[in-house]
C-alpha atoms as a PDB file:
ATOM      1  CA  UNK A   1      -1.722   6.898  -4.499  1.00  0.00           C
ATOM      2  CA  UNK A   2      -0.471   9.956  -5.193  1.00  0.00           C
ATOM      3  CA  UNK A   3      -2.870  11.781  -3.397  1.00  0.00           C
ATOM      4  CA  UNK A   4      -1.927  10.196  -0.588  1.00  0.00           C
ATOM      5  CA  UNK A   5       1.570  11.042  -0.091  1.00  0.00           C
ATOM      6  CA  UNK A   6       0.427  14.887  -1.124  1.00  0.00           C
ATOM      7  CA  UNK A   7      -2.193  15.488   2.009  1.00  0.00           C
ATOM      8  CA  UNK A   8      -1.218  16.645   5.409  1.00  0.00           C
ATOM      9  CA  UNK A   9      -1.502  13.718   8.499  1.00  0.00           C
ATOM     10  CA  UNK A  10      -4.525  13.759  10.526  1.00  0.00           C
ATOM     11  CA  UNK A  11      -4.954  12.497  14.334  1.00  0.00           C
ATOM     12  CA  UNK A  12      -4.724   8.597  14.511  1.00  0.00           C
ATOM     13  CA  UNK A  13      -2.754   8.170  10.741  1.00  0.00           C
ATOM     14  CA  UNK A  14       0.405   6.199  11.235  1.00  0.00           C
ATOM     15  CA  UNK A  15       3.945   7.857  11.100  1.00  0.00           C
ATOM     16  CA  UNK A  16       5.803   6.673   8.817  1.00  0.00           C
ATOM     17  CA  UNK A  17       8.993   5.244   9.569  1.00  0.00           C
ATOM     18  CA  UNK A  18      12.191   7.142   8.832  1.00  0.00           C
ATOM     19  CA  UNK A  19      15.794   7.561   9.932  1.00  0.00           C
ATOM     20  CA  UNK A  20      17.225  11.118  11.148  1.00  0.00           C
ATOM     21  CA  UNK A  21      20.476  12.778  12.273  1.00  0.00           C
ATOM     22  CA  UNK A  22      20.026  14.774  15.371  1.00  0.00           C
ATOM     23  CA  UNK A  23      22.062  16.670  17.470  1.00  0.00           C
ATOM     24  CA  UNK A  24      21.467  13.732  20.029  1.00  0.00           C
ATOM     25  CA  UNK A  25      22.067  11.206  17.587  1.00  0.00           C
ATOM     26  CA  UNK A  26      20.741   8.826  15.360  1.00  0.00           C
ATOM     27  CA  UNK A  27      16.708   8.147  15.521  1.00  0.00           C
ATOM     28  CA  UNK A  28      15.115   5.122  13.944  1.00  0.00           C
ATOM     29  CA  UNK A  29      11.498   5.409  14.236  1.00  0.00           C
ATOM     30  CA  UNK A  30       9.335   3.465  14.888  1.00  0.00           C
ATOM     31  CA  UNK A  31      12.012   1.009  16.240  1.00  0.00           C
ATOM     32  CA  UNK A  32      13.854   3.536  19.028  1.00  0.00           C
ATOM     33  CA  UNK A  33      10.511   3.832  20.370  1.00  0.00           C
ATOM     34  CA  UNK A  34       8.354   0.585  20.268  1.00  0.00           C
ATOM     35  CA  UNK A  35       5.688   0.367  23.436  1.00  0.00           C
ATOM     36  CA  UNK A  36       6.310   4.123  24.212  1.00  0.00           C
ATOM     37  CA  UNK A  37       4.465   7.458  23.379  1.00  0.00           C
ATOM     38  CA  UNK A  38       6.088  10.023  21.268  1.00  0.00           C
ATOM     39  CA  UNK A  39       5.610  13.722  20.487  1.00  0.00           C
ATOM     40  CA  UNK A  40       7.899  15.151  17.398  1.00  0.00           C
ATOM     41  CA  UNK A  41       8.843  18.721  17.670  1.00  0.00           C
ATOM     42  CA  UNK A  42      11.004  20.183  15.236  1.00  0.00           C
ATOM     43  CA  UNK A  43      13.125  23.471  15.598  1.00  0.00           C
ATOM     44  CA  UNK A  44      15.414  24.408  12.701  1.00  0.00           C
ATOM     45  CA  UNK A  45      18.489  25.539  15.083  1.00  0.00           C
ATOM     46  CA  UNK A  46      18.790  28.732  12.478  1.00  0.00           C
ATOM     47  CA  UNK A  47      16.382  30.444  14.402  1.00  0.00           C
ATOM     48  CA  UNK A  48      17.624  29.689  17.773  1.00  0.00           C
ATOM     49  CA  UNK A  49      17.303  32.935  19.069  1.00  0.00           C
ATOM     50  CA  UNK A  50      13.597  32.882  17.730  1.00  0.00           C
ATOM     51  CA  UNK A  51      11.582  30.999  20.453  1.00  0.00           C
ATOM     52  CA  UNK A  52       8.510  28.954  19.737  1.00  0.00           C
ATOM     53  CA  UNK A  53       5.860  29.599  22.298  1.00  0.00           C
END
């Protein structure tokens, strides 16, 4: 099992659920989002000034 939780996720594994602090709020997934699509992008905001293209 260990294995597992050690590799990096592929196209069509599950997300796992989890529970974050954003600067919008509070986001339960998968719950906030049940019967929509999703796309995660992440941007640590002490780069700001360093745009991802």
């Amino acid at each position: 099992m260990t294995e597992d939780l050690n590799r990096l996720p592929l196209i069509g594994d599950k997300a796992p659920s989890f529970e974050a602090l954003t600067t919008k709020g509070t986001v339960n997934f998968p719950e906030d989002y049940k019967g929509k699509w999703v796309n995660f992008f992440s941007h640590p905001s002490d780069f700001t000034t360093v745009c991802t293209t």
